[in-house]
C-alpha atoms as a PDB file:
ATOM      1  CA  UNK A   1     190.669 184.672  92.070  1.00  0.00           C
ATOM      2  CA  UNK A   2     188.412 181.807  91.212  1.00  0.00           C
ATOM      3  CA  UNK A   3     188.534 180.032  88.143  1.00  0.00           C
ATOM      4  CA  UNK A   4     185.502 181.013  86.137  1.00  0.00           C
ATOM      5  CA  UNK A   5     183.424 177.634  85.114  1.00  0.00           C
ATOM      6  CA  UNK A   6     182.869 176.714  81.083  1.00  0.00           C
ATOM      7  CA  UNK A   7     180.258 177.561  79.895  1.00  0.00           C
ATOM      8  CA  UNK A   8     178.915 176.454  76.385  1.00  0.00           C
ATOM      9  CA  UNK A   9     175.862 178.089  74.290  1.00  0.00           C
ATOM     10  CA  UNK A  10     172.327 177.038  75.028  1.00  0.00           C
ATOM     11  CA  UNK A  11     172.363 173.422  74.772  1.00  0.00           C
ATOM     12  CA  UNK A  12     169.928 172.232  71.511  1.00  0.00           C
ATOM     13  CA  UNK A  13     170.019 168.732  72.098  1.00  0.00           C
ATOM     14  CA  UNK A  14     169.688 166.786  75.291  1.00  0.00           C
ATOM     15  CA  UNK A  15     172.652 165.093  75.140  1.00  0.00           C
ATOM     16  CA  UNK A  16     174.135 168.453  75.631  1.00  0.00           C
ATOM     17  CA  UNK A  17     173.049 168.739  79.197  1.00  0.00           C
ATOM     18  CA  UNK A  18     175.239 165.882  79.969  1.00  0.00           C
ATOM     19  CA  UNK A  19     178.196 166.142  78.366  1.00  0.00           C
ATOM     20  CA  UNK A  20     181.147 162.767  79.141  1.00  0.00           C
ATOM     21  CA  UNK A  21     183.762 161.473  77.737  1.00  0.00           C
ATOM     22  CA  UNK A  22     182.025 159.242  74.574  1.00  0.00           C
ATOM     23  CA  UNK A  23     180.682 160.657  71.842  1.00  0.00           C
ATOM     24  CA  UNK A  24     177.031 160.876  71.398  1.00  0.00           C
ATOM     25  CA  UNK A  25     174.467 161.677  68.427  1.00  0.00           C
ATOM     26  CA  UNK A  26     173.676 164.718  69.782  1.00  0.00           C
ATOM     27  CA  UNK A  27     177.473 165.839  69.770  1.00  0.00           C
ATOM     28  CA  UNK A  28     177.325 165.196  65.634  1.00  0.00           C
ATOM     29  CA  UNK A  29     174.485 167.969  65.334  1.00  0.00           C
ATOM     30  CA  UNK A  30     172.272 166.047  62.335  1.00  0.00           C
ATOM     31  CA  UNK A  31     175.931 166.830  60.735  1.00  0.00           C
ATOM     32  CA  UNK A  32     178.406 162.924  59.532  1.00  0.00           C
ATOM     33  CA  UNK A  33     181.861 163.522  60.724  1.00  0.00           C
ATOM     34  CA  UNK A  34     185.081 162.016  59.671  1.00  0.00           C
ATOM     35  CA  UNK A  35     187.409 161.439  62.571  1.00  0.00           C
ATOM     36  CA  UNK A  36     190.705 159.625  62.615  1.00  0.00           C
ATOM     37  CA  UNK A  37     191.181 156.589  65.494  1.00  0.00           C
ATOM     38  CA  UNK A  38     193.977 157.624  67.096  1.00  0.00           C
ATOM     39  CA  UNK A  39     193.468 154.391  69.300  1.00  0.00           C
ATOM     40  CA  UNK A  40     191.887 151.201  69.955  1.00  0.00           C
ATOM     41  CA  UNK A  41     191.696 149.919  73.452  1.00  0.00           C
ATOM     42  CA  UNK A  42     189.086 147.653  75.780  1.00  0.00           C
ATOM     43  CA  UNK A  43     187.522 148.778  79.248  1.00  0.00           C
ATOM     44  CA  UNK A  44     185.456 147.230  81.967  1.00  0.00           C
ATOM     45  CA  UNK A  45     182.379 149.760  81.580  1.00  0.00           C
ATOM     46  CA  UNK A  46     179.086 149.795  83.954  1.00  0.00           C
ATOM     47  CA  UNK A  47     175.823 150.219  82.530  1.00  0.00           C
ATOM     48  CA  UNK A  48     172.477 148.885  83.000  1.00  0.00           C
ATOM     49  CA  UNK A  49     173.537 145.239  82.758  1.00  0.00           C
ATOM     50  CA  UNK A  50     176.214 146.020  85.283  1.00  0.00           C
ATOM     51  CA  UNK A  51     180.040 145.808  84.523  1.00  0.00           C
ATOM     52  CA  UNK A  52     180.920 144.592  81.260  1.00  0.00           C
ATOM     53  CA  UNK A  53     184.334 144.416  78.945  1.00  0.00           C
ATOM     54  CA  UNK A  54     183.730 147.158  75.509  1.00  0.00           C
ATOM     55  CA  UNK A  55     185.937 148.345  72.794  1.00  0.00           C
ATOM     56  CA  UNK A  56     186.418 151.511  73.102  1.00  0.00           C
ATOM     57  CA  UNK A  57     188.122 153.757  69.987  1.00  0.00           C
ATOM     58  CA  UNK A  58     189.657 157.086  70.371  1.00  0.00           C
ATOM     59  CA  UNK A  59     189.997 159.736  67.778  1.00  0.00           C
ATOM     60  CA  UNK A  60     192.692 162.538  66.912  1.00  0.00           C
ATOM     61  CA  UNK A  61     191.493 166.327  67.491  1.00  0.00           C
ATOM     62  CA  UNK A  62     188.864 165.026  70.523  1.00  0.00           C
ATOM     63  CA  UNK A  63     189.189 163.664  73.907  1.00  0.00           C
ATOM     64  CA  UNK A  64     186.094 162.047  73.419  1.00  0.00           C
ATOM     65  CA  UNK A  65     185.850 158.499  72.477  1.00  0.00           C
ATOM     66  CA  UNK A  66     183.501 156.231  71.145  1.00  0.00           C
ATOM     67  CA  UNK A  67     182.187 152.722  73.503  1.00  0.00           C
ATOM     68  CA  UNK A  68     181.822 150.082  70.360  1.00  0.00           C
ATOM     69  CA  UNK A  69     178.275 148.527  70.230  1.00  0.00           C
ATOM     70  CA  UNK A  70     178.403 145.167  68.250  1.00  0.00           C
ATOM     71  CA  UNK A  71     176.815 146.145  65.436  1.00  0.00           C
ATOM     72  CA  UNK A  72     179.855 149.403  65.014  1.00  0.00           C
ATOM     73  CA  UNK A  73     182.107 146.958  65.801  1.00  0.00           C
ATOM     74  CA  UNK A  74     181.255 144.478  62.919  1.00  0.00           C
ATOM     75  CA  UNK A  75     181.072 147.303  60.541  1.00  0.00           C
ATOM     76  CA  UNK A  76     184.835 148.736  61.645  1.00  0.00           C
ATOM     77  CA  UNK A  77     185.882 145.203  61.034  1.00  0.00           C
ATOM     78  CA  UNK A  78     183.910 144.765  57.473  1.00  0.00           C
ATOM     79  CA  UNK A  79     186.101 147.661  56.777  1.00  0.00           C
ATOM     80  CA  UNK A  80     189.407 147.414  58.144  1.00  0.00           C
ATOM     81  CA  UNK A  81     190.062 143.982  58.782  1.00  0.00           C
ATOM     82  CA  UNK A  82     190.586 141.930  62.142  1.00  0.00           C
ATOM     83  CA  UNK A  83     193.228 143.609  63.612  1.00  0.00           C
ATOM     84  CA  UNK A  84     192.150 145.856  65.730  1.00  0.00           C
ATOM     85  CA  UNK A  85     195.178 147.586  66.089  1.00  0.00           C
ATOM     86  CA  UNK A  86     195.811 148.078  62.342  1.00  0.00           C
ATOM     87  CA  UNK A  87     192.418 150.195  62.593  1.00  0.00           C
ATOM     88  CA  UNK A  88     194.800 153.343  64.227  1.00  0.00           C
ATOM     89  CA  UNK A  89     195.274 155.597  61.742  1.00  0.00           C
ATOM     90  CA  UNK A  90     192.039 155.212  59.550  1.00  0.00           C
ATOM     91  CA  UNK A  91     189.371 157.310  58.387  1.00  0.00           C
ATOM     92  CA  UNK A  92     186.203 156.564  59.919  1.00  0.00           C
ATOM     93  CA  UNK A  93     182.682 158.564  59.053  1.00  0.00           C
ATOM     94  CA  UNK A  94     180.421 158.360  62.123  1.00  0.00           C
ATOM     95  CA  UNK A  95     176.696 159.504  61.622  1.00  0.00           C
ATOM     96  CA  UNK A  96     173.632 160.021  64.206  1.00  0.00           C
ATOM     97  CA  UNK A  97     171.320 157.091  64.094  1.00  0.00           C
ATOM     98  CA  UNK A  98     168.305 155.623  66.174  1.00  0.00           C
ATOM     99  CA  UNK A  99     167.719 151.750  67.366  1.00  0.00           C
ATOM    100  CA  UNK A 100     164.580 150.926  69.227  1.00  0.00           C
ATOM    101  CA  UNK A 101     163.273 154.486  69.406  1.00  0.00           C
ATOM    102  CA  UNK A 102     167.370 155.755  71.203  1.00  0.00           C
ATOM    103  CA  UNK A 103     169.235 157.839  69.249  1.00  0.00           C
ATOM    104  CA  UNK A 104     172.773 156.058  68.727  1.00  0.00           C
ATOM    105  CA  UNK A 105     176.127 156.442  66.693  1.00  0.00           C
ATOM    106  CA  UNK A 106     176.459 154.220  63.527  1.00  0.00           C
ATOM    107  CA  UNK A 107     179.510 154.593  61.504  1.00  0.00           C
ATOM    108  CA  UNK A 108     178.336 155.567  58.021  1.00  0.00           C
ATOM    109  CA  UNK A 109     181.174 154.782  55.890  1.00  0.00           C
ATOM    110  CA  UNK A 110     185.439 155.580  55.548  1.00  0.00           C
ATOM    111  CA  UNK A 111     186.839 157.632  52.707  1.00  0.00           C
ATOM    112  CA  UNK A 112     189.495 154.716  52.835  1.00  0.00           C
ATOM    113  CA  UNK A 113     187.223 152.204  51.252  1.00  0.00           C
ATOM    114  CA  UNK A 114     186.859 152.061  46.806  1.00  0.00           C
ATOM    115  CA  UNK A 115     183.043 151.068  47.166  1.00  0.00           C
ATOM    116  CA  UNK A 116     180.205 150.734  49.108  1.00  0.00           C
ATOM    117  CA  UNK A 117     180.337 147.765  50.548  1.00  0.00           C
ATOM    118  CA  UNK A 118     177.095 145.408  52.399  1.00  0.00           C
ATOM    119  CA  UNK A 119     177.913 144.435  55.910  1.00  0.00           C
ATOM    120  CA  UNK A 120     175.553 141.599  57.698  1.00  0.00           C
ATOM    121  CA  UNK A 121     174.881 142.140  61.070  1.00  0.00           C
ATOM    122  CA  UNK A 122     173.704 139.296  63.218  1.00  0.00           C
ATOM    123  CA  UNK A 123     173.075 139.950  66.570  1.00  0.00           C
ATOM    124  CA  UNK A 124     171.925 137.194  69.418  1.00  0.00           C
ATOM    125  CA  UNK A 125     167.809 137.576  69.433  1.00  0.00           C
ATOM    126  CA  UNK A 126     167.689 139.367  66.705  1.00  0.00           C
ATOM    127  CA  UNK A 127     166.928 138.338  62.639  1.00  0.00           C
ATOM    128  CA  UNK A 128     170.631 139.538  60.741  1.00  0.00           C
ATOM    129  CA  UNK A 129     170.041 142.918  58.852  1.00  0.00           C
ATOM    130  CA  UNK A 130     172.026 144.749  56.121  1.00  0.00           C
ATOM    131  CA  UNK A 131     173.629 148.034  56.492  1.00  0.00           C
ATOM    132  CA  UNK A 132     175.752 149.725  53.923  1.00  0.00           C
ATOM    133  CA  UNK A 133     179.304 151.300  54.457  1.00  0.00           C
ATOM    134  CA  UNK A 134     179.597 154.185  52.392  1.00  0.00           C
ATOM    135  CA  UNK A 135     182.713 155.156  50.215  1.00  0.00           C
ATOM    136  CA  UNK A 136     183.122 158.726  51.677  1.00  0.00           C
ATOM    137  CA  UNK A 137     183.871 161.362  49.212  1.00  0.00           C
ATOM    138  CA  UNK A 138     184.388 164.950  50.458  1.00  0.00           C
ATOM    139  CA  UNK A 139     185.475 167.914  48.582  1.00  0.00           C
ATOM    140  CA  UNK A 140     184.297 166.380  45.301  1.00  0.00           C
ATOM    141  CA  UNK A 141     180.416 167.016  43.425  1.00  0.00           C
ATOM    142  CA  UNK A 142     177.202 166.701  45.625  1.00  0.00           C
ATOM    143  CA  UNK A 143     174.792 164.840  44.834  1.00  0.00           C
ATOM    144  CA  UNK A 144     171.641 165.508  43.326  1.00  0.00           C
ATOM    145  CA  UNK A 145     168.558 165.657  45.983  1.00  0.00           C
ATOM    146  CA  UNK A 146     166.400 162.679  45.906  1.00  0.00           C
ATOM    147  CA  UNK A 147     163.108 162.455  47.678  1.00  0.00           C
ATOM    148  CA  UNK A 148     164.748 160.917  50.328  1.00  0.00           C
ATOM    149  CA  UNK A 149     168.115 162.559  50.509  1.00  0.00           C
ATOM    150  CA  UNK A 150     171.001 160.184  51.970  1.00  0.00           C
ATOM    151  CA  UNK A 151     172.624 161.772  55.158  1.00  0.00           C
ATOM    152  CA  UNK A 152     174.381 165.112  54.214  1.00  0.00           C
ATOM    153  CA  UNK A 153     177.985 164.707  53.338  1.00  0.00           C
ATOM    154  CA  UNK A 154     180.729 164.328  55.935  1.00  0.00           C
ATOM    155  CA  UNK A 155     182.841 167.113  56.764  1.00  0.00           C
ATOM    156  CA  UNK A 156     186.358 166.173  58.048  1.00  0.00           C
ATOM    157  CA  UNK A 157     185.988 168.463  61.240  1.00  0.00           C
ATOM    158  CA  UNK A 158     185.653 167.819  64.947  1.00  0.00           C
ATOM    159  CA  UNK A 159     183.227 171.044  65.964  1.00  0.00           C
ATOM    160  CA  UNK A 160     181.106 170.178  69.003  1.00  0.00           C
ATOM    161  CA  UNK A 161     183.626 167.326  70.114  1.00  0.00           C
ATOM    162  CA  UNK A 162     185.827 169.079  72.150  1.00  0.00           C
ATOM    163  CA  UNK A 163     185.649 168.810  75.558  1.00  0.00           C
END
């Protein structure tokens, strides 16, 4: 008897129709999720500028992984230091973003740092820009909703990652 295929649920978001190995913003579902790197590695990935050499960080609970971008990389090392490999084991809040009209992943914050804390990102061609890491808090009061409410609270749970 043939193995019957897998099937998931209408797809909502277009990353949905082509599901891979990395994580993508449609994956989070407008939802912030906490995963824990499990690992921290490099590749030789191919994209549009051909074959080039990316972090790549992969979480407990999920097969999928996450290809670092500069600007996630500088904010994983605002928070955790320079050792890369000291980053296994950590708390890290990922959150669906966009940059230059593409949705993208940004990491939002860690429950593992005491503050919010201003990261400068400089990029080559670019003018530097500000983002914040967020002290994650989960289980604890929500906030109050604000006229433009900050993205909703992350909930420690890997839903929609699987593979």
């Amino acid at each position: 008897m043939a193995a019957q295929p897998k099937v998931i649920p209408k797809p909502v978001d277009w990353d949905e129709l082509y599901p891979g190995r990395f994580i993508k913003a449609g994956d989070l579902k407008g939802r912030n999720v906490t995963l824990t790197i499990s690992a921290v590695r490099v590749e030789e990935l191919v994209g549009d500028k051909g074959p080039q050499m990316k972090g790549i960080i992969g979480f407990e609970k999920t097969d999928k992984a996450l290809a670092l971008n500069k600007t996630n990389g500088l904010c994983l090392k605002a928070m955790f230091g320079r050792k890369v490999q000291e980053w296994v084991g950590r708390r890290v809040t990922l959150f669906a973003s966009t940059w230059d009209g593409d949705q993208c992943i940004r990491i939002y914050g860690s429950p593992e740092i005491a503050q919010d804390m201003q990261v400068t990102i400089a990029l080559p061609r670019k003018r530097p820009f500000e983002m914040t890491m967020h002290a994650v808090r989960t289980g604890g009061p929500k906030l109050v909703e604000s006229p433009q409410p900050p993205p909703a609270e992350p909930q420690d749970s890997t839903e929609g990652l699987e593979e």
